[in-house]
Protein backbone atom coordinates (compact mmCIF):
# COMPACT_ATOMS: atom_id res chain seq x y z
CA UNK A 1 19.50 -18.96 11.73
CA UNK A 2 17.57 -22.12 10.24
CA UNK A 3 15.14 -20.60 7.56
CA UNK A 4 12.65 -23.19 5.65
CA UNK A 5 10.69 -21.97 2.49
CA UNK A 6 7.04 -22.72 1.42
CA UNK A 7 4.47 -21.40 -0.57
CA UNK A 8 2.02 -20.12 1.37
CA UNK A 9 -0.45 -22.99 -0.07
CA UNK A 10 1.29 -25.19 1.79
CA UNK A 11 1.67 -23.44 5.53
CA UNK A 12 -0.52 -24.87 8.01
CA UNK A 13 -3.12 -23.96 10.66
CA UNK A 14 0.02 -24.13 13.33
CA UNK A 15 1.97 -21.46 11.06
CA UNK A 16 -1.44 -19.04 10.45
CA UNK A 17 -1.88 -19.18 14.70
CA UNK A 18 1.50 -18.52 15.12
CA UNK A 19 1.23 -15.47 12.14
CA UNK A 20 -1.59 -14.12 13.86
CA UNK A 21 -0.45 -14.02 17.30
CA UNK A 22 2.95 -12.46 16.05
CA UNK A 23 1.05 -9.70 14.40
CA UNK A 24 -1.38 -9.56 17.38
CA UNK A 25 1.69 -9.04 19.93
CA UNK A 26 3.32 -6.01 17.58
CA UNK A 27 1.28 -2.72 16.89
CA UNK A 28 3.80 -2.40 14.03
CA UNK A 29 2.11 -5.09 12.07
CA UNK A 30 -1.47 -3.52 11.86
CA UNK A 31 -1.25 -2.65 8.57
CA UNK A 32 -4.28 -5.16 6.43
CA UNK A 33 -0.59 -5.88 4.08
CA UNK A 34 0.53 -8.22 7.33
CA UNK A 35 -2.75 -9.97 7.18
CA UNK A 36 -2.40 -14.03 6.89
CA UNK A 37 -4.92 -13.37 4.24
CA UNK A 38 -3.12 -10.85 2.05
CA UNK A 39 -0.52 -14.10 1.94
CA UNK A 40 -3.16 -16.38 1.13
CA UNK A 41 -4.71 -14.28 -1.47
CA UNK A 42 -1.47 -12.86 -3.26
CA UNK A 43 -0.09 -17.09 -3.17
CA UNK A 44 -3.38 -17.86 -4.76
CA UNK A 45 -2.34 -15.60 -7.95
CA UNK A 46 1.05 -15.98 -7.89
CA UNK A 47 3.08 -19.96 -8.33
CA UNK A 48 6.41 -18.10 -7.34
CA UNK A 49 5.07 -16.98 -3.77
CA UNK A 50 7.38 -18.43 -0.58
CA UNK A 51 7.03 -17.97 2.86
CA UNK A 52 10.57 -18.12 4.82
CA UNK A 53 9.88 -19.74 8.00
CA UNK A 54 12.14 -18.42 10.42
CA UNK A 55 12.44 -20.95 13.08
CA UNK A 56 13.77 -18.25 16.01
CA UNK A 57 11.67 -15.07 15.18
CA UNK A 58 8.82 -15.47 12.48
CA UNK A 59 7.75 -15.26 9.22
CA UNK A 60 8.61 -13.26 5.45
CA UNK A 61 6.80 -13.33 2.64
CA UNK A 62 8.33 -12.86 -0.94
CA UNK A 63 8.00 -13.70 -4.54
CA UNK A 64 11.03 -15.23 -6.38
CA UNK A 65 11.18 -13.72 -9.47
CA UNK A 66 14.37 -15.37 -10.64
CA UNK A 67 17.65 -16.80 -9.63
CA UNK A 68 19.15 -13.54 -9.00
CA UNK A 69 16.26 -11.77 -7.22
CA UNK A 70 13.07 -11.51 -4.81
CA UNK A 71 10.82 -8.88 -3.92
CA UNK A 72 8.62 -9.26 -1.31
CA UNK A 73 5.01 -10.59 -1.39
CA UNK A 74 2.32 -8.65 -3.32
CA UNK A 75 4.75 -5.97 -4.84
CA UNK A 76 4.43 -3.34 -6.26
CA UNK A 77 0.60 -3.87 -4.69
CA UNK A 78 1.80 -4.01 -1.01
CA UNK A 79 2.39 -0.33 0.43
CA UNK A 80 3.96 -2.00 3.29
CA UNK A 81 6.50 -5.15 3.45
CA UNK A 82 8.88 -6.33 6.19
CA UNK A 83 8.87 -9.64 7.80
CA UNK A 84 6.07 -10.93 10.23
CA UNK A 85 8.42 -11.29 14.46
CA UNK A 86 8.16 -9.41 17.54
CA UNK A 87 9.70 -6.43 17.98
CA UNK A 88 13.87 -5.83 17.54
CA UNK A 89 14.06 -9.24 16.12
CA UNK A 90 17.48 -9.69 14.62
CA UNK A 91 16.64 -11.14 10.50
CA UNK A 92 19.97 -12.06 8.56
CA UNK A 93 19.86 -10.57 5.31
CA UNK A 94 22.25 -13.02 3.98
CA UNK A 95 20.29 -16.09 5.45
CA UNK A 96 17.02 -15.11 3.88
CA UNK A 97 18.45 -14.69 0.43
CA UNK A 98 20.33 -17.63 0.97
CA UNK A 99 17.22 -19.52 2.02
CA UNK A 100 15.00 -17.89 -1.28
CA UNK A 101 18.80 -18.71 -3.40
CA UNK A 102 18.27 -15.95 -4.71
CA UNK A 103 21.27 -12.87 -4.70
CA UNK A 104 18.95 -9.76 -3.21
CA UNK A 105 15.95 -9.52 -2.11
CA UNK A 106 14.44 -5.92 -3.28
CA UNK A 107 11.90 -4.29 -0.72
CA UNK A 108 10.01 -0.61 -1.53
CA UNK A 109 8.30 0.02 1.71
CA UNK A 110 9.80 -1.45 5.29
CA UNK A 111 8.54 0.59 8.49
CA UNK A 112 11.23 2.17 9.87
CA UNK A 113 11.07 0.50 13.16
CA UNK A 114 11.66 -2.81 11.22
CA UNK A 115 14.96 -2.08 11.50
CA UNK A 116 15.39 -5.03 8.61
CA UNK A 117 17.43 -2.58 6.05
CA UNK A 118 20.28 -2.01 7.71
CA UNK A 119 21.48 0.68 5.43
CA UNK A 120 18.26 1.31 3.51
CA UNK A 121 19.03 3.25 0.04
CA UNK A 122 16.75 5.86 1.10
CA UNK A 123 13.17 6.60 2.84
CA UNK A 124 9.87 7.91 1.92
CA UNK A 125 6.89 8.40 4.09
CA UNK A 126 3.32 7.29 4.25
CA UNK A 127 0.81 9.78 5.18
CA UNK A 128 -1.80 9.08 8.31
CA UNK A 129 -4.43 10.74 9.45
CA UNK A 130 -5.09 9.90 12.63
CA UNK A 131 -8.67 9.10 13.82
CA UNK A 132 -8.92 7.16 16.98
CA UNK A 133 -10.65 10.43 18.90
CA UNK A 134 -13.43 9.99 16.27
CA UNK A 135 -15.05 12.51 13.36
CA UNK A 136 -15.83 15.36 15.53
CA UNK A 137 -12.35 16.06 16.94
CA UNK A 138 -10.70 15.07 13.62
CA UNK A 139 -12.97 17.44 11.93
CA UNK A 140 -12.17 20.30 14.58
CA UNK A 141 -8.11 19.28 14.39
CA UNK A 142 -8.23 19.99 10.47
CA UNK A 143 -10.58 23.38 10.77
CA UNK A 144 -7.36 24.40 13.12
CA UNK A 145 -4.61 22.97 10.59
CA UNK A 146 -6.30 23.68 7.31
CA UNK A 147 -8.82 26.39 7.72
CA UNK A 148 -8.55 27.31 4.28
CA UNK A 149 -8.78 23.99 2.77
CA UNK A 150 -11.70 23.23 4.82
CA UNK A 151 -13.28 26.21 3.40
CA UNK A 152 -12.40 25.72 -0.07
CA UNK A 153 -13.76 21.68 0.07
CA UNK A 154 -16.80 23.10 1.69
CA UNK A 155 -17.78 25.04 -1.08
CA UNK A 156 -17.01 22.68 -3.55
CA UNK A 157 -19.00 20.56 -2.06
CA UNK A 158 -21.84 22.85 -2.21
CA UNK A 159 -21.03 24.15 -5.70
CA UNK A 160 -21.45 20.36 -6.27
CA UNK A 161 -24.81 19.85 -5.06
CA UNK A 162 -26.12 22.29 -6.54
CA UNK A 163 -24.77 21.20 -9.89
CA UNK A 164 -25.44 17.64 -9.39
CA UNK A 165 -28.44 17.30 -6.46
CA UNK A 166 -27.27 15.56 -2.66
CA UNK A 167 -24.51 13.65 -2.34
CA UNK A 168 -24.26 10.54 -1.57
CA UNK A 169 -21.79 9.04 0.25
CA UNK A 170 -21.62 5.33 1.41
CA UNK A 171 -19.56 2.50 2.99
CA UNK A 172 -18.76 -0.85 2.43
CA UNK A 173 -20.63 -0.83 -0.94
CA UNK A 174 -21.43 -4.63 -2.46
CA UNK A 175 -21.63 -2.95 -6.32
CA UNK A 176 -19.71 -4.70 -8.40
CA UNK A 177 -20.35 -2.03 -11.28
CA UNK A 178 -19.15 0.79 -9.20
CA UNK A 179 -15.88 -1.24 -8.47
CA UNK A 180 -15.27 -1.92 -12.34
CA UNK A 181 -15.72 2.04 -12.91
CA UNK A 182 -12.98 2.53 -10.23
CA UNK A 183 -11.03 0.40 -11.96
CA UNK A 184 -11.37 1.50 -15.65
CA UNK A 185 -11.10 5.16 -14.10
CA UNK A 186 -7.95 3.55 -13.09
CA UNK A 187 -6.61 2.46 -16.61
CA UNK A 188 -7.66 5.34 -18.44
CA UNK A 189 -5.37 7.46 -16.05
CA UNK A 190 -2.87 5.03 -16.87
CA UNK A 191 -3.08 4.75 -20.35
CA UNK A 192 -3.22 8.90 -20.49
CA UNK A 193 0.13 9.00 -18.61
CA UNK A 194 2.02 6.44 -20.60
CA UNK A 195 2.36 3.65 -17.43
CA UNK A 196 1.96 0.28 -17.15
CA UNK A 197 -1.60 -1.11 -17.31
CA UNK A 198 -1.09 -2.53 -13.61
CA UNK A 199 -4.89 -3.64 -12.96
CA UNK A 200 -4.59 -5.63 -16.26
CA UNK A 201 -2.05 -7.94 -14.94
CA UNK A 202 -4.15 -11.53 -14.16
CA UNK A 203 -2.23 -12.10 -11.28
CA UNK A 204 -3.41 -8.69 -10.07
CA UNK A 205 -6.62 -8.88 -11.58
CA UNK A 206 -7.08 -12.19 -9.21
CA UNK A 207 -5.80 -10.48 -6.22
CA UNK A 208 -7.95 -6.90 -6.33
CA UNK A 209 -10.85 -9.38 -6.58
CA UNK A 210 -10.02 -11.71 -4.16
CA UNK A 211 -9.63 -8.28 -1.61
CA UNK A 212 -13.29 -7.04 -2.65
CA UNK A 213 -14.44 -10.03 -1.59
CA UNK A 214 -12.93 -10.62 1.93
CA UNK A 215 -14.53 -10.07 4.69
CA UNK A 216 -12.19 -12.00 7.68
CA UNK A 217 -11.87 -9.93 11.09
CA UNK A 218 -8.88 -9.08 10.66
CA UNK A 219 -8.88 -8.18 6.56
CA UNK A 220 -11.54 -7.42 4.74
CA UNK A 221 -12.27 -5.06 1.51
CA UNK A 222 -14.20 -1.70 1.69
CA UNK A 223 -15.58 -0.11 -1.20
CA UNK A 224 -16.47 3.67 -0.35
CA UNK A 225 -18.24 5.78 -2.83
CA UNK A 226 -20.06 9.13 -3.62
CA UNK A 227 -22.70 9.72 -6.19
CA UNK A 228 -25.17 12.52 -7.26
CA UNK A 229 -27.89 12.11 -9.81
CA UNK A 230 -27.41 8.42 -9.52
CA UNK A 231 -24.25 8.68 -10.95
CA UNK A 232 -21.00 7.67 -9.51
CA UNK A 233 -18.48 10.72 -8.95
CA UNK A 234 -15.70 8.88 -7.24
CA UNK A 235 -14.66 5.60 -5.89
CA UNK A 236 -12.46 4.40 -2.93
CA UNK A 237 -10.95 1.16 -2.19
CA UNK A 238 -9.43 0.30 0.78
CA UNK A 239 -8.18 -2.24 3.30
CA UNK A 240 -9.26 -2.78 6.70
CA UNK A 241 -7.83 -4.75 9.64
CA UNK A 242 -6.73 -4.26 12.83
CA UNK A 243 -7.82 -0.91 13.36
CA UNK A 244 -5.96 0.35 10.53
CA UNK A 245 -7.93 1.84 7.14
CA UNK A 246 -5.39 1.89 4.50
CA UNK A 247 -6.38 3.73 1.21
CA UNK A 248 -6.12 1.46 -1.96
CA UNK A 249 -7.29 2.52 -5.33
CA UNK A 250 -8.76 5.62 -5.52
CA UNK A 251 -10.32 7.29 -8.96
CA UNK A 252 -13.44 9.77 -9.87
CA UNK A 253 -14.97 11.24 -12.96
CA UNK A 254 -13.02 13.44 -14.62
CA UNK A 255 -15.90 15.37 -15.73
CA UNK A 256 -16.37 15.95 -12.15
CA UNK A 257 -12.91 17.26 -11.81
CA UNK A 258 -13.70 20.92 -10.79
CA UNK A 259 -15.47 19.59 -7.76
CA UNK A 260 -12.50 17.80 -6.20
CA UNK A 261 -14.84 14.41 -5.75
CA UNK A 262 -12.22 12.35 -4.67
CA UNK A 263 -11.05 14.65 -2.12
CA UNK A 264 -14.37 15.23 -0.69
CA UNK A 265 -14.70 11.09 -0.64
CA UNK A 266 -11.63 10.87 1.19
CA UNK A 267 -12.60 12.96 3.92
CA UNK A 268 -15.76 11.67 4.36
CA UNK A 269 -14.44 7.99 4.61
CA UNK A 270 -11.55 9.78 7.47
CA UNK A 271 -15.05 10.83 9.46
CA UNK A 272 -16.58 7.29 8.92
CA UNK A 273 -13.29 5.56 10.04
CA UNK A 274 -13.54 7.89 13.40
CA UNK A 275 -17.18 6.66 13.72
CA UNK A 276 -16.26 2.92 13.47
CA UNK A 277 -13.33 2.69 15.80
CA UNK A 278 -10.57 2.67 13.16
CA UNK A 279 -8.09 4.43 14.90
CA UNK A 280 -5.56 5.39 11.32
CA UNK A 281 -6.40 5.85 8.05
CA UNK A 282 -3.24 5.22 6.19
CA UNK A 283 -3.09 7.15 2.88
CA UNK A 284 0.28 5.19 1.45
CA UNK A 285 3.43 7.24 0.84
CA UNK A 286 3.74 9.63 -2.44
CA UNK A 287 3.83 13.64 -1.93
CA UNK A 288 0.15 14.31 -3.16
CA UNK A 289 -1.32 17.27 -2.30
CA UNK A 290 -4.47 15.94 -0.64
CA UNK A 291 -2.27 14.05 1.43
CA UNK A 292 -0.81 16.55 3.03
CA UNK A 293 -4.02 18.56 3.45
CA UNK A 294 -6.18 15.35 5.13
CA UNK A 295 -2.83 13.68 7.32
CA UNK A 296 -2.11 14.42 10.88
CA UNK A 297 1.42 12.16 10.62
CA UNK A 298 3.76 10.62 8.85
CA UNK A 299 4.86 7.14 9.32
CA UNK A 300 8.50 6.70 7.83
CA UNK A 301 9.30 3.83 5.32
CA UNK A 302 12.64 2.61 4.01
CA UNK A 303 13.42 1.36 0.48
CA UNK A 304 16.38 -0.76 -0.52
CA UNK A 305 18.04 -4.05 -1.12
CA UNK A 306 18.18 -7.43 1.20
CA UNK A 307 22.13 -8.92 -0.19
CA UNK A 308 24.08 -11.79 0.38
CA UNK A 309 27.66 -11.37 -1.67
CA UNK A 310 26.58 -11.88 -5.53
CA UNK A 311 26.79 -10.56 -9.05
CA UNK A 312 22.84 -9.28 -7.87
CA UNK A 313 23.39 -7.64 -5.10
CA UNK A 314 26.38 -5.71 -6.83
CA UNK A 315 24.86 -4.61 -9.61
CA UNK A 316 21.69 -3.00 -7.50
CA UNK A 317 24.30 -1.27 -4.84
CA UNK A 318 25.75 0.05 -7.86
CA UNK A 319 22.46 1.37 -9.20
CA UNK A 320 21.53 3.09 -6.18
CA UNK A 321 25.15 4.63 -5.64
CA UNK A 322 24.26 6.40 -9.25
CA UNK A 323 20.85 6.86 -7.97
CA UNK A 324 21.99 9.05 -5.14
CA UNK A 325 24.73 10.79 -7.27
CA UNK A 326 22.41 11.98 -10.01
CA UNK A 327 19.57 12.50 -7.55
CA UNK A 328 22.25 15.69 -6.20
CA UNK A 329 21.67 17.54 -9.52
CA UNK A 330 20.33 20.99 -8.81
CA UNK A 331 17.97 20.14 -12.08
CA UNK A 332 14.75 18.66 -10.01
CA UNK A 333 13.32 16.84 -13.39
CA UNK A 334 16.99 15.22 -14.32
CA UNK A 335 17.55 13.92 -10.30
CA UNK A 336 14.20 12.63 -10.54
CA UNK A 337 14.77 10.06 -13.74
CA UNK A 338 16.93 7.49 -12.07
CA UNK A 339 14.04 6.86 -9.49
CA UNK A 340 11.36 7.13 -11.80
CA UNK A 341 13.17 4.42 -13.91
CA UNK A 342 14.13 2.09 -11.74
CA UNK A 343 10.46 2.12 -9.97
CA UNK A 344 9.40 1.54 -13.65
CA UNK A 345 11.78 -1.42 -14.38
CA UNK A 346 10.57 -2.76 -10.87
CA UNK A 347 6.59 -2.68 -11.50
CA UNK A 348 7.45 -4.11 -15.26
CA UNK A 349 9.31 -7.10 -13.56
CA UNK A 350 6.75 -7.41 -10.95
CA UNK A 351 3.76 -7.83 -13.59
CA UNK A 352 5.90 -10.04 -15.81
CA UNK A 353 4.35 -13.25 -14.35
């Protein structure tokens, strides 16, 4: 398998055709993360961005953190990573780490289908509410499957204009100001829990700017917001190509807490996606409660490690044999710390650029 790396600065308008008709071919590659542009715009911000040109099947993007390890392109950003070939196309593991020299390669969210992780450590999924019938039948689909929920956000929402005056709820907002609330929403959360100031990161900063301003066919940025009393109550970010709405940043006021804002945002944007022919509206993975009220599916993703024999590659099969061994403890708070800290150690390497 004859693998040749580049950064994606230096691909050219051959490799982007042959990208986009790869992603074009395979419905697995809707998601806005596949995008040429999310490439482009991630390889802007970041000098240790490659593209492995696989000569037989297609295309991976990663960033080479060091001599001992990748992860791929846009992590821990991208909510979905794999490599860019038609469908059951056989990718060494060994040849791409061999081609990035790097020992693993270290990937969070690969579609099942992919089939690229062999023996993936383990799987989470992402949550999708489907919503190619459009609003009306979504609408009458979640009455059936969440009558009470329905109920409850209904009067909440009432309870809220009452409170507040109408709501207002609109799409693909230009406000810059409304996108820096989201965003500081964002870091206060952050700061409260004790994580990583993510949206701080330059390299991050450059890409989550670069997103709110594309608008390409295939990949553009969405802002989605709800106010009341001229004042913002909640924020939305997402990413939209290919028929495929997937859900970003999200944030609200926390004064506005009682009122479930965000909730009532991301429903609304589910009926707007029905009304504009966006057939999913991807949600991510993570067990969230609103998740599971507003999805119709799950879309199964794989975590785990890309090897090629090396010091690397043993030490992370070593972590996630311990991972799986403490993650058997009838304790659910001590089986959760090894993943916890390991997704930690991750996003700290990631943003260490």
């Amino acid at each position: 398998m004859r693998i040749e790396t580049a950064h994606p600065r230096e691909l050219d308008a051959r490799d982007w055709a042959r990208w986009r008709g790869l992603r074009a071919a395979n419905a697995a590659l809707a998601s806005p993360y596949y995008a040429p542009e999310w490439a482009q715009i991630v390889g802007a911000a970041r000098a240790d961005a490659r593209i492995c040109r696989i000569e037989e099947s297609g295309y991976f993007a990663a960033q080479r953190l060091s001599r001992f390890s990748a992860m791929a392109l846009g992590a821990p950003l991208a909510d979905y990573q794999g490599v860019i070939a038609a469908p059951g196309a056989a990718i060494s593991a060994a040849a791409l780490c061999d081609a990035l020299k790097v020992g693993r390669i270290d990937l969070t969210h690969v579609p099942a289908e992919q089939d690229l992780l062999k023996r993936p450590a383990g799987g989470d999924g992402s949550w999708i509410a489907e919503t190619s019938g459009g609003r009306e039948l979504y609408e009458a689909g979640l009455r059936l499957r969440r009558a009470e929920f329905v109920r409850q956000m209904d009067k909440k929402l009432r309870r809220f204009e009452r409170a507040h005056g109408a709501a207002e709820f609109t799409a693909r907002s230009a406000s810059r100001a409304d996108f820096e609330t989201l965003i500081a929403w964002n870091n206060e959360q952050l700061a409260r829990s004790g994580q990583p100031q993510i949206w701080a990161a330059p390299w991050v900063r450059h890409v989550i700017d670069s997103c709110f301003d594309a608008r390409a066919d295939d990949f553009s940025g969405i802002l989605f917001t709800l106010r009341a009393g001229g004042e913002l109550a909640a924020a939305n970010f997402c990413l939209l190509g290919r028929g495929v709405l997937h859900v970003w940043i999200i944030g609200h006021d926390a004064r506005r807490q009682a009122f479930s804002p965000g909730v009532q945002l991301a429903r609304w944007l589910i009926g707007w996606a029905g009304d504009n022919g966006v057939r999913e509206v991807d949600f991510g993975p993570g067990d969230y409660r609103y998740k599971r009220q507003l999805a119709t599916s799950q879309r199964q993703l794989h975590w785990g490690a890309l090897t090629r024999p090396s010091l690397s590659g043993a030490i992370r099969g070593g972590e996630y044999a311990l991972r799986r061994e403490i993650e058997r403890f009838p304790a659910p708070r001590i089986a959760a710390l090894p993943g916890k800290a390991m997704r930690r150690l991750d996003l700290m390497r990631a943003l260490a650029v």
